[in-house]
N, C-alpha and C. Protein backbone atom coordinates (compact mmCIF):
# COMPACT_ATOMS: atom_id res chain seq x y z
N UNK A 1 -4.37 -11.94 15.60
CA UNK A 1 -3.16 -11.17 15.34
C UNK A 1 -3.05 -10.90 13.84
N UNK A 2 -2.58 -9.59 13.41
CA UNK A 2 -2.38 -9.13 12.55
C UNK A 2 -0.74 -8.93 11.99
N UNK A 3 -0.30 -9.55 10.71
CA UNK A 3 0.51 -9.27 10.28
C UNK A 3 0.83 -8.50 9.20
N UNK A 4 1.79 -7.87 9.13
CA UNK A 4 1.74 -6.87 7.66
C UNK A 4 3.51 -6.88 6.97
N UNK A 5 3.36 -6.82 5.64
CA UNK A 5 4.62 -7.09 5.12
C UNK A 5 4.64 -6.23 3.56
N UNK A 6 5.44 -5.07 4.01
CA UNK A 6 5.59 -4.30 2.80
C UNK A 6 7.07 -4.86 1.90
N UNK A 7 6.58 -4.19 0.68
CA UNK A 7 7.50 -4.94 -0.10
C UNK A 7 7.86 -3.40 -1.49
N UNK A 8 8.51 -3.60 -2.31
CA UNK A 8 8.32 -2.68 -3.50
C UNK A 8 9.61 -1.24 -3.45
N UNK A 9 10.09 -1.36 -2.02
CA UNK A 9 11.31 -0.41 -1.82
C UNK A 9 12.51 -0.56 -2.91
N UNK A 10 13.25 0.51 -2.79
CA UNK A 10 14.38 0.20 -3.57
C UNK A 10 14.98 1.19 -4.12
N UNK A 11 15.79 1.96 -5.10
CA UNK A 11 16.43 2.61 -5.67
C UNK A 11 16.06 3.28 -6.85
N UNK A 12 16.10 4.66 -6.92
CA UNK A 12 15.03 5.27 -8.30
C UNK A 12 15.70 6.45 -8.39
N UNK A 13 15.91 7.31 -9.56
CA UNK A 13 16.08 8.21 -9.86
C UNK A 13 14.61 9.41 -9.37
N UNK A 14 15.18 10.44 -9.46
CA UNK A 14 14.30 11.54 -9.38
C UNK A 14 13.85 11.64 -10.53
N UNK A 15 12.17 12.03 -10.25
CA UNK A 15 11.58 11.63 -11.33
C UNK A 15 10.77 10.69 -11.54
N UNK A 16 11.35 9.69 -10.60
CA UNK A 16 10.99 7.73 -11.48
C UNK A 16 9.69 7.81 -10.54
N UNK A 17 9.06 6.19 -10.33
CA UNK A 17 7.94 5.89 -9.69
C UNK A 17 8.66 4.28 -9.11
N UNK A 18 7.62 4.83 -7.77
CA UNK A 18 7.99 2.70 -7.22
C UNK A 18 6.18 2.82 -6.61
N UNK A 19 6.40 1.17 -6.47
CA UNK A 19 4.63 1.04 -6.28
C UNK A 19 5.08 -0.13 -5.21
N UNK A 20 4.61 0.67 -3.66
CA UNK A 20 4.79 -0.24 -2.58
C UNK A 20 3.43 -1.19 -2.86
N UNK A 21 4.00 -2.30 -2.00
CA UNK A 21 2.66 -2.93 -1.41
C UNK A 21 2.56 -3.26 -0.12
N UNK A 22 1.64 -3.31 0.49
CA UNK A 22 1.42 -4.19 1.93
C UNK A 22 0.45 -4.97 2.24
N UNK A 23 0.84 -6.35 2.36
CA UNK A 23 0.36 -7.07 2.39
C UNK A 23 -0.11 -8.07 3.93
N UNK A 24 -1.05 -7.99 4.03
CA UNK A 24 -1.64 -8.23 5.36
C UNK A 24 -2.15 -9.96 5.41
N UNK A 25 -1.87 -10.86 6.55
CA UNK A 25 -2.21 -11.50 6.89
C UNK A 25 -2.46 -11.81 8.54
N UNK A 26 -3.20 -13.01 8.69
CA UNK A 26 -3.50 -13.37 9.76
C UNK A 26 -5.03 -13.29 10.11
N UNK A 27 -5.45 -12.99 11.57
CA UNK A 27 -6.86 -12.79 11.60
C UNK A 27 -7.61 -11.84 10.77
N UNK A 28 -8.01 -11.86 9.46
CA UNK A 28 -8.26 -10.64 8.61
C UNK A 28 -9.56 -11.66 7.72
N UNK A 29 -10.55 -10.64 8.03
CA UNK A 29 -11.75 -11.22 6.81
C UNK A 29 -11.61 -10.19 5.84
N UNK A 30 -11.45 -8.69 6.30
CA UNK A 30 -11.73 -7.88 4.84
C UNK A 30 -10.34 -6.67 5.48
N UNK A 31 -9.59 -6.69 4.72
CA UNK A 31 -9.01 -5.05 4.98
C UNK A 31 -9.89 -3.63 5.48
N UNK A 32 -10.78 -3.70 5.04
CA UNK A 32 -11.71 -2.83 5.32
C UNK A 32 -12.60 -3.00 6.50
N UNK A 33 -12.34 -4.23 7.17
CA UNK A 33 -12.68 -3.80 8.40
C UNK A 33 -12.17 -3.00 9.32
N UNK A 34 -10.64 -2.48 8.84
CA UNK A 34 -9.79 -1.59 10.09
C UNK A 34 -10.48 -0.25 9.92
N UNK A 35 -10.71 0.29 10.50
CA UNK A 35 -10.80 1.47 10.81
C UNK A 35 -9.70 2.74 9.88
N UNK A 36 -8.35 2.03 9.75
CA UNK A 36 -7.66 3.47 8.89
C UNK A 36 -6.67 2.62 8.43
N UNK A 37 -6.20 2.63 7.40
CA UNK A 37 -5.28 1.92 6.49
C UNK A 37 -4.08 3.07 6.22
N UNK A 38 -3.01 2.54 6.14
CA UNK A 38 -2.49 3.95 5.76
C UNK A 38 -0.62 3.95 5.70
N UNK A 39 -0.34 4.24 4.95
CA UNK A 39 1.36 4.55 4.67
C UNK A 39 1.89 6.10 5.31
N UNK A 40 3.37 5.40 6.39
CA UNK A 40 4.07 6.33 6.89
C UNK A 40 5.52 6.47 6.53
N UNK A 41 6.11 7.31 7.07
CA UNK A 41 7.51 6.99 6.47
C UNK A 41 8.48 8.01 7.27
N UNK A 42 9.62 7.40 7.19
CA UNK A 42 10.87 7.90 7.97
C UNK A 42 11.80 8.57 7.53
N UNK A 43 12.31 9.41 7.43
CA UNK A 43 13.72 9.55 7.40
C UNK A 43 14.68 9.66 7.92
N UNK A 44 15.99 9.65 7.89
CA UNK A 44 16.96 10.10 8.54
C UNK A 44 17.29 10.75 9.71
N UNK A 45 16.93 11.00 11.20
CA UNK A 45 16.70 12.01 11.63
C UNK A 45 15.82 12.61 11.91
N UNK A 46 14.42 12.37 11.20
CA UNK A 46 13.65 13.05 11.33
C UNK A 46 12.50 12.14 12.19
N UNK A 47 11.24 12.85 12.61
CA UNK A 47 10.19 11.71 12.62
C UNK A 47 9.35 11.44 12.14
N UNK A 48 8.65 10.03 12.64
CA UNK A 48 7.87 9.78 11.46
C UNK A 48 6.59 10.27 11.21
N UNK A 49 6.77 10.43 10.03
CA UNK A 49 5.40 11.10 8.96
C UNK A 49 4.37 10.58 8.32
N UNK A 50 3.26 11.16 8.32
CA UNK A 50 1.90 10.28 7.57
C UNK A 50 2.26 10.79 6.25
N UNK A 51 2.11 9.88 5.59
CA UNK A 51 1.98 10.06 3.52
C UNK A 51 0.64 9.79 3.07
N UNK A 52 0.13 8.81 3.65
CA UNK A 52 -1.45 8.45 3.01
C UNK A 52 -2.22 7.50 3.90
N UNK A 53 -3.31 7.88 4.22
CA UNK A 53 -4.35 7.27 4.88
C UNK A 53 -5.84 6.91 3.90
N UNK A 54 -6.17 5.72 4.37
CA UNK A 54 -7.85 4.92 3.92
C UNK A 54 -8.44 5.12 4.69
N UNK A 55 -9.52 6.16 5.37
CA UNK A 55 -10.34 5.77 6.50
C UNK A 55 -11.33 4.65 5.56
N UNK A 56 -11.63 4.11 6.78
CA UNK A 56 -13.58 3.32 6.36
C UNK A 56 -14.84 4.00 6.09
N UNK A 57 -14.93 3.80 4.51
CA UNK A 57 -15.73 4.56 4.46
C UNK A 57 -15.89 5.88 3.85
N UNK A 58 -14.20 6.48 3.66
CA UNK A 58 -13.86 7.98 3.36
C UNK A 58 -13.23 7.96 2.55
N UNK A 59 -12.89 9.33 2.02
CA UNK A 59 -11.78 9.18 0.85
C UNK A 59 -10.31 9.06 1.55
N UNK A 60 -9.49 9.05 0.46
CA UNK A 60 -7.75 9.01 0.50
C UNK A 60 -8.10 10.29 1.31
N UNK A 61 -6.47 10.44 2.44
CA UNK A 61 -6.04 11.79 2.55
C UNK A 61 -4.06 11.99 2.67
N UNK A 62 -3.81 12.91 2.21
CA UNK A 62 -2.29 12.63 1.76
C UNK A 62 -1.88 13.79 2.59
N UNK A 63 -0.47 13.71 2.77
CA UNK A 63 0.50 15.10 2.98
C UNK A 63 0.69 15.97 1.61
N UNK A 64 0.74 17.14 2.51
CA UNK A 64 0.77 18.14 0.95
C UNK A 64 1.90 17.76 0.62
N UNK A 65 2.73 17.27 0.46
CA UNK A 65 3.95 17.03 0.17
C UNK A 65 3.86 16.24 -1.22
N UNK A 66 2.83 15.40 -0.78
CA UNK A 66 2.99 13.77 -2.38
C UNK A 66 1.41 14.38 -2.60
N UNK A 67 0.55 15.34 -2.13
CA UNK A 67 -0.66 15.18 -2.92
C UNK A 67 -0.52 15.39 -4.69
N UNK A 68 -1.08 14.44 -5.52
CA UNK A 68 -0.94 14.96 -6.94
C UNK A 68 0.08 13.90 -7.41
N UNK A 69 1.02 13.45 -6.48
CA UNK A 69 2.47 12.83 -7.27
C UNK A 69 1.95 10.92 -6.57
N UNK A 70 1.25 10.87 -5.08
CA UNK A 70 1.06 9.81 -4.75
C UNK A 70 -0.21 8.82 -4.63
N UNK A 71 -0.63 7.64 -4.83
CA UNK A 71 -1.64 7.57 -4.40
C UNK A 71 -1.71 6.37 -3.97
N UNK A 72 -2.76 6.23 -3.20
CA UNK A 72 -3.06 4.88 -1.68
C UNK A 72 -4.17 4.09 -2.75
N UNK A 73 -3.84 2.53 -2.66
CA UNK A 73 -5.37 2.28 -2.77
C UNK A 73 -5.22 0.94 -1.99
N UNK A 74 -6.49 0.41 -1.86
CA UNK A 74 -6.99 -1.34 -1.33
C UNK A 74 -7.38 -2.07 -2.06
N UNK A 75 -6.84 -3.02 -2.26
CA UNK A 75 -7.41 -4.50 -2.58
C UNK A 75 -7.83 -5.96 -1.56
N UNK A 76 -9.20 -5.81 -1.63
CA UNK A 76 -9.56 -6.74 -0.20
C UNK A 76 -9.23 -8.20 -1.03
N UNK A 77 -9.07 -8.36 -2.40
CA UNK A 77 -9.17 -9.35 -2.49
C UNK A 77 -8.21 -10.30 -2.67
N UNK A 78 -6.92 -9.31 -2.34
CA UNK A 78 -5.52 -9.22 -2.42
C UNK A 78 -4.84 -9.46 -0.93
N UNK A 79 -5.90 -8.65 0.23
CA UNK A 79 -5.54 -8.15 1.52
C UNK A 79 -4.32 -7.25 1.05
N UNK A 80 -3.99 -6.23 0.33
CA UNK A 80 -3.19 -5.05 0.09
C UNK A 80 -3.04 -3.96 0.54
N UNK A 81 -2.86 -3.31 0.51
CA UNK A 81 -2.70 -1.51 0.95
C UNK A 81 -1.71 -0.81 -0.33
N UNK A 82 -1.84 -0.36 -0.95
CA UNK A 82 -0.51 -0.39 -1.77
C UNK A 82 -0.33 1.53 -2.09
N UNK A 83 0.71 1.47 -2.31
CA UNK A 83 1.24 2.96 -2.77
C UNK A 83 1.54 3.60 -3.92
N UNK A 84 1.38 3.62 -4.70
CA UNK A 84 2.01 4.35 -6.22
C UNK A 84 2.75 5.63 -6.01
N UNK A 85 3.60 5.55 -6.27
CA UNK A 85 4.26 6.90 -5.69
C UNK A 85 5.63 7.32 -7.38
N UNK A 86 5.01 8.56 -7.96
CA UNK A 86 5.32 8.83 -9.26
C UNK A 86 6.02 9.58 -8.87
N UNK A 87 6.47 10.59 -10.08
CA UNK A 87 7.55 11.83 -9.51
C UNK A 87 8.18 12.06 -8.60
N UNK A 88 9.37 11.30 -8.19
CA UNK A 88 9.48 10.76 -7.13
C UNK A 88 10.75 12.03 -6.87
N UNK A 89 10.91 12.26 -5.64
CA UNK A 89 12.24 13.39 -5.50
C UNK A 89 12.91 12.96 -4.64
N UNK A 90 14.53 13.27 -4.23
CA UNK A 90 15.16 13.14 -3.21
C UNK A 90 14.98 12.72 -1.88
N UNK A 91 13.53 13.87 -1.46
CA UNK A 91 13.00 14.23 -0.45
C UNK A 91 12.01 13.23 -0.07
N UNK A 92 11.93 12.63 -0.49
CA UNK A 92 11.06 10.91 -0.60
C UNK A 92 11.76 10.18 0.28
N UNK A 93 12.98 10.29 0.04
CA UNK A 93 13.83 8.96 0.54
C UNK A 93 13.93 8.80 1.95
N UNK A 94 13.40 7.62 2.50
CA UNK A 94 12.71 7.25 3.54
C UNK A 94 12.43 5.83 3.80
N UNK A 95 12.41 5.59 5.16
CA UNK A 95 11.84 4.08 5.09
C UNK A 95 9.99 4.39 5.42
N UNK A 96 9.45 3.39 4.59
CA UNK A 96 8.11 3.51 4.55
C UNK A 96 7.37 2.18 4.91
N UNK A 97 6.91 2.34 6.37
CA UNK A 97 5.72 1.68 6.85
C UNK A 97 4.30 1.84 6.63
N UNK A 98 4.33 0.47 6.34
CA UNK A 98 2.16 0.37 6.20
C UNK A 98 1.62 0.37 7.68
N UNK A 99 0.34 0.48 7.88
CA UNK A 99 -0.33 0.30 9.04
C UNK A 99 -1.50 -0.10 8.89
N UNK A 100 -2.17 -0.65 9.66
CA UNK A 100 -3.82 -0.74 9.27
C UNK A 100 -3.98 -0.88 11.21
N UNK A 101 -4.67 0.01 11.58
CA UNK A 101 -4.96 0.69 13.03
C UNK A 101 -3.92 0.22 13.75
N UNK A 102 -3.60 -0.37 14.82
CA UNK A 102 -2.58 -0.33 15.35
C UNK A 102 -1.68 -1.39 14.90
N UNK A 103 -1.78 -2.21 14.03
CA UNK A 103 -0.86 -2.77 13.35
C UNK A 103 0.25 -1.92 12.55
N UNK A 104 1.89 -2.63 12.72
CA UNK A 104 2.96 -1.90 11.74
C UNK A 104 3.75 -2.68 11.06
N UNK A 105 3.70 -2.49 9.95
CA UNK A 105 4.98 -3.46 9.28
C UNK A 105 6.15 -3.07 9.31
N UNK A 106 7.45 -3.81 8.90
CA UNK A 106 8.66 -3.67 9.14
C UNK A 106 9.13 -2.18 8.40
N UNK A 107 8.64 -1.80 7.92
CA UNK A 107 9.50 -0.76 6.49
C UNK A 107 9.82 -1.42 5.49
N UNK A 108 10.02 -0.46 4.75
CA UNK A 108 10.80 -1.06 3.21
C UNK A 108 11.38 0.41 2.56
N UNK A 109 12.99 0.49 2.49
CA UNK A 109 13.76 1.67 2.45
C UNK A 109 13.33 1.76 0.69
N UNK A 110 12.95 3.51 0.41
CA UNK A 110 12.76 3.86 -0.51
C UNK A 110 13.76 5.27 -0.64
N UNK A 111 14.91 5.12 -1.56
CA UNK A 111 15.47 5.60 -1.56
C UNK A 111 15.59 6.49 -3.64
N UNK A 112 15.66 8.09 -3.26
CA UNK A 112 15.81 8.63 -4.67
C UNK A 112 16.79 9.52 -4.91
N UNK A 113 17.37 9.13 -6.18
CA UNK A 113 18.89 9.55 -6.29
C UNK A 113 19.11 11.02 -7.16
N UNK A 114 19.34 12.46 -7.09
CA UNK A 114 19.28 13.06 -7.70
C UNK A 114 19.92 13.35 -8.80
């Protein structure tokens, strides 16, 4: 069993930057054994959306939305997934789940204030 626990949400002006993390435990030798790593996110009403994916093996792939403003990376030695997410706008504000293949973590509300 796989567990995952994002962390790094919180309150930011437009403009600002927050840097999620997700942090994975349990049966896990390498992060990179999953198949697709990857940050989603919610809003209000709406449903949920891919922001950034790790395949194995491949590069990042983002929504045109944060390409340029966001970026995904891994640390196996961390068990991480983490998010950098700069220039941050309104339109951000969302709760944002990690995944690594069918694993989901709880969210962590990222909210930006105009």
């Amino acid at each position: 069993q796989v567990h995952l626990v994002e962390s790094g949400g919180g309150l930011v002006q437009t403009g600002g930057s927050l840097r999620l993390s997700c942090a994975a435990s349990g049966s896990i030798v390498s992060i990179f054994s999953f198949n697709t790593m990857g940050w989603y996110r919610q809003a209000p009403g709406k449903q949920r959306e891919l922001v950034a994916t790790i395949f194995s093996g491949g590069l990042p792939k983002y929504a045109d939305s944060v390409k340029g403003r966001f970026t995904i990376s891994g640390d196996n030695a961390k068990k991480t997934v983490d998010l950098q997410m700069d220039s941050l706008k309104p339109e951000d504000t969302a709760v944002y789940y990690c995944t690594m293949d069918s694993f989901w973590g709880q969210g962590t509300q990222v909210t930006v204030s105009s």
